[in-house]
Protein backbone atom coordinates (compact mmCIF):
# COMPACT_ATOMS: atom_id res chain seq x y z
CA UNK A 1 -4.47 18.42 -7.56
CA UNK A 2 -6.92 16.83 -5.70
CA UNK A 3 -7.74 18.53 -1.55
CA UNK A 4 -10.66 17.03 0.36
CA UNK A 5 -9.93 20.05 2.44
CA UNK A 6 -12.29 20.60 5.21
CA UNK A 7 -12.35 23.55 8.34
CA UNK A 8 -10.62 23.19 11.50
CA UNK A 9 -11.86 20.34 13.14
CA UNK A 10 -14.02 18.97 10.10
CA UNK A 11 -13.02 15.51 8.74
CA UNK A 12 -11.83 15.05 4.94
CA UNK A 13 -12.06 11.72 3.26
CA UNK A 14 -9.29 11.02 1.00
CA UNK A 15 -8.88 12.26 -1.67
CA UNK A 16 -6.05 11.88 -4.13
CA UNK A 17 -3.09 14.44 -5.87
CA UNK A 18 -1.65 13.63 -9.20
CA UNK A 19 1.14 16.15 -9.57
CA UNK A 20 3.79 15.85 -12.62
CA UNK A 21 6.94 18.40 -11.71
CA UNK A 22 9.28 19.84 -14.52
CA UNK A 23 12.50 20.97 -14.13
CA UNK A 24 13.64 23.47 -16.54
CA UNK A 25 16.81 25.79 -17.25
CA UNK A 26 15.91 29.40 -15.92
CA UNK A 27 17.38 30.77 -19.46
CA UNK A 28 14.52 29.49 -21.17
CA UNK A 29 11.85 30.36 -18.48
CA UNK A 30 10.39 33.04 -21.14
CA UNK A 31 9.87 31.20 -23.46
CA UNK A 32 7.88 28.11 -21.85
CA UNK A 33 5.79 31.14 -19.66
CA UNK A 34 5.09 32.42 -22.93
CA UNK A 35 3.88 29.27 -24.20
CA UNK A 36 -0.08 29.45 -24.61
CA UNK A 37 -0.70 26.58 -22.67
CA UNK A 38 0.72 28.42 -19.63
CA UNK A 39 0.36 32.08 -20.38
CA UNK A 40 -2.55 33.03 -17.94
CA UNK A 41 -3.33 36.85 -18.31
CA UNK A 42 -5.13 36.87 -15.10
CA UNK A 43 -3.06 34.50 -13.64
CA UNK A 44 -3.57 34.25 -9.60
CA UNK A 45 -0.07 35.18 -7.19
CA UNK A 46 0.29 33.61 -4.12
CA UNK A 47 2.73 33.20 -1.47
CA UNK A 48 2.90 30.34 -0.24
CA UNK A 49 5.04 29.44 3.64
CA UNK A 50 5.16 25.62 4.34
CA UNK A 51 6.59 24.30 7.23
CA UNK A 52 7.39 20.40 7.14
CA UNK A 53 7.52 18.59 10.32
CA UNK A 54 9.47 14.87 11.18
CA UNK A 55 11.67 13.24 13.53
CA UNK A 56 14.98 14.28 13.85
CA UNK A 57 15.51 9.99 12.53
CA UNK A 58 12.71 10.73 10.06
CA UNK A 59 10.43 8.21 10.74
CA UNK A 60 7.50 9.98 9.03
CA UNK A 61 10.13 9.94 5.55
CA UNK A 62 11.14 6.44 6.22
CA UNK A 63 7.41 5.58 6.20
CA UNK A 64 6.17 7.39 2.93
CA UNK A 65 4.25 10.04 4.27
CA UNK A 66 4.77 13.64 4.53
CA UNK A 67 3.41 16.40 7.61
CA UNK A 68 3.27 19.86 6.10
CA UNK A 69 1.65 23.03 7.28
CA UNK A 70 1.03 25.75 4.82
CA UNK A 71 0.05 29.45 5.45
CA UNK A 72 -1.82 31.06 2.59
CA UNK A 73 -2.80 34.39 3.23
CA UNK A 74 -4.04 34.18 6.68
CA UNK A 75 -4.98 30.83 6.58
CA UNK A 76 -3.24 27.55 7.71
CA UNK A 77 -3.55 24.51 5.84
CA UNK A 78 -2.26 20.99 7.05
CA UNK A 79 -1.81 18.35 4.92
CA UNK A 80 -0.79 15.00 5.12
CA UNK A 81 0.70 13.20 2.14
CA UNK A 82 1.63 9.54 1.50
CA UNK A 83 4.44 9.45 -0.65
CA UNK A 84 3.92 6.48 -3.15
CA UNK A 85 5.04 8.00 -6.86
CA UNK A 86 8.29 7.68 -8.64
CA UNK A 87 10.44 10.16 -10.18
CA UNK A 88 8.90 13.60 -10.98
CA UNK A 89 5.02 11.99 -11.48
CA UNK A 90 3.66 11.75 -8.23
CA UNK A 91 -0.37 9.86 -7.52
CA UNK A 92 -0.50 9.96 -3.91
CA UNK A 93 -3.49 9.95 -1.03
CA UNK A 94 -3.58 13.43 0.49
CA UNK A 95 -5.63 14.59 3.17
CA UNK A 96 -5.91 18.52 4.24
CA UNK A 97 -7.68 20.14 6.84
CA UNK A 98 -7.47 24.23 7.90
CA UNK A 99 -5.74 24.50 11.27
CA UNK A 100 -5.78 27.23 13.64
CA UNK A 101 -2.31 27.88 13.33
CA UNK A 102 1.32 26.92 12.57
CA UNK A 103 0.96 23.81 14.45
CA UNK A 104 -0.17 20.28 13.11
CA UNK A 105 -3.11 18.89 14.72
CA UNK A 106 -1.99 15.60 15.05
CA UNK A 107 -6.37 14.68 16.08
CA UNK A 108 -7.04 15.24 12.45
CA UNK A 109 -4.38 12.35 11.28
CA UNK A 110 -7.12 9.68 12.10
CA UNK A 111 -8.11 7.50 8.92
CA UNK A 112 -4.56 8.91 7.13
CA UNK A 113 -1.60 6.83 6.76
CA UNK A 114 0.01 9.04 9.43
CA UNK A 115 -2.27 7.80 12.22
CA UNK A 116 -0.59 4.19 12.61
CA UNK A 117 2.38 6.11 13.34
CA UNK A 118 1.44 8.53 15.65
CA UNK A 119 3.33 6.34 18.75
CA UNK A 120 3.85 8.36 21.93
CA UNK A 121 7.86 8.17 21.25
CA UNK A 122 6.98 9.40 17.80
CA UNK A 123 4.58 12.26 18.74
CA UNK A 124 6.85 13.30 21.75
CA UNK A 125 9.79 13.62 18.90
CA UNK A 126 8.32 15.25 15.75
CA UNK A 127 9.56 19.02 15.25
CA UNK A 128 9.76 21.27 12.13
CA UNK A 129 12.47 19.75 9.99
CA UNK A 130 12.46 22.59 6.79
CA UNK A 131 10.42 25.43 5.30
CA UNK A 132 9.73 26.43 2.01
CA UNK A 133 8.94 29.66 0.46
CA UNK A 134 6.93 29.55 -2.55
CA UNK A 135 5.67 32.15 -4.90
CA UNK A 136 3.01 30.29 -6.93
CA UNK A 137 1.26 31.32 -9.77
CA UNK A 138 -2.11 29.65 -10.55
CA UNK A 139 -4.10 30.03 -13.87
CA UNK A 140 -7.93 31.19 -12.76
CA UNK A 141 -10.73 28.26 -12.73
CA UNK A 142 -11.75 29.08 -16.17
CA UNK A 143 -8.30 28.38 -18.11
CA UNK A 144 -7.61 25.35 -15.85
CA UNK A 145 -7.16 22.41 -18.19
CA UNK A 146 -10.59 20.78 -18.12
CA UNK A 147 -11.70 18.06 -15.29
CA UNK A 148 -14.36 18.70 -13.28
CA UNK A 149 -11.97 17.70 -9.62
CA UNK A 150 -9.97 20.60 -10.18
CA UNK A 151 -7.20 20.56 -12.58
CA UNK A 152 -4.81 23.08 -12.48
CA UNK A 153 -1.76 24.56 -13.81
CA UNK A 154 0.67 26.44 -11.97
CA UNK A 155 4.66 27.46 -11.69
CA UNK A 156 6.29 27.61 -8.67
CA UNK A 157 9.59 29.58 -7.53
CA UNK A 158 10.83 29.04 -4.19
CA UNK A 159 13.43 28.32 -1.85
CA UNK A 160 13.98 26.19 1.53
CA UNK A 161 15.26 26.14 4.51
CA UNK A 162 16.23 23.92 7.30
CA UNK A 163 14.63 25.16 10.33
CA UNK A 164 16.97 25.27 13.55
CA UNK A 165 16.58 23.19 16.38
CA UNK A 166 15.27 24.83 19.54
């Protein structure tokens, strides 16, 4: 998955996220973690908290791009997302910056596909919609599957939430 990440305030170029998602029955979870393409002795745990921020109308959805910001340890990580893919494959521009906090900076949305949308009426309305919850686990750099951008395998277990309106 591709990042471009840069420190609060820094600017990231885009960069781009292929992401293929697999659904799976939970009776046979063994079995495909104990599959050696997947089975990561060393593997890397991480909780992962995501908040995802629209309009209550969704005009960020209706557009094709996402607003998400992700604590990760002690860190906060905002991304934005354009949402072009189909089904479970997903090649999409994705820019992320660290924030100071739970907060999007909507100043680093400039050069994203979020900035054209960034209208006063739209700025004045976006809230957090939903959270996730996600225990990742990441195989370390040298058992990811070969690229030099950073290709990595991972499982995810989570759950969401809607997030109530103040």
């Amino acid at each position: 998955m591709g990042t471009g990440m840069t420190e609060a305030g820094g600017s990231a170029s885009e960069s781009r996220e292929f992401e293929l998602k697999l659904e799976f029955d939970p009776p046979d979870r063994a079995e495909i973690e104990a599959h050696p393409l997947l089975a990561a002795a060393n593997a890397e745990k991480q909780t992962l908290i995501s908040v995802y921020f629209d309009t209550d109308d969704l005009a960020l959805r209706k557009a094709s791009v996402a607003l998400r910001v992700r604590k990760i340890g002690t860190r906060y990580v905002q991304a934005i997302k354009g949402m072009d893919g189909s089904a479970q494959l997903f090649d999409r521009p994705e820019w992320e910056h660290e924030v100071a906090g739970r907060e999007p900076d909507l100043s680093l949305a400039a050069g994203t596909s979020l900035e054209p949308l960034l209208t006063e009426p739209v700025r004045t309305a976006l809230r957090p919609l939903f959270g996730t919850r996600i225990e990742r686990t990441v195989s370390p750099p040298e058992q990811r599957l070969g690229c030099r951008g950073g290709v990595r395998r991972g499982r995810d277990r989570g759950s969401r939430a809607l997030v109530p309106r103040a």
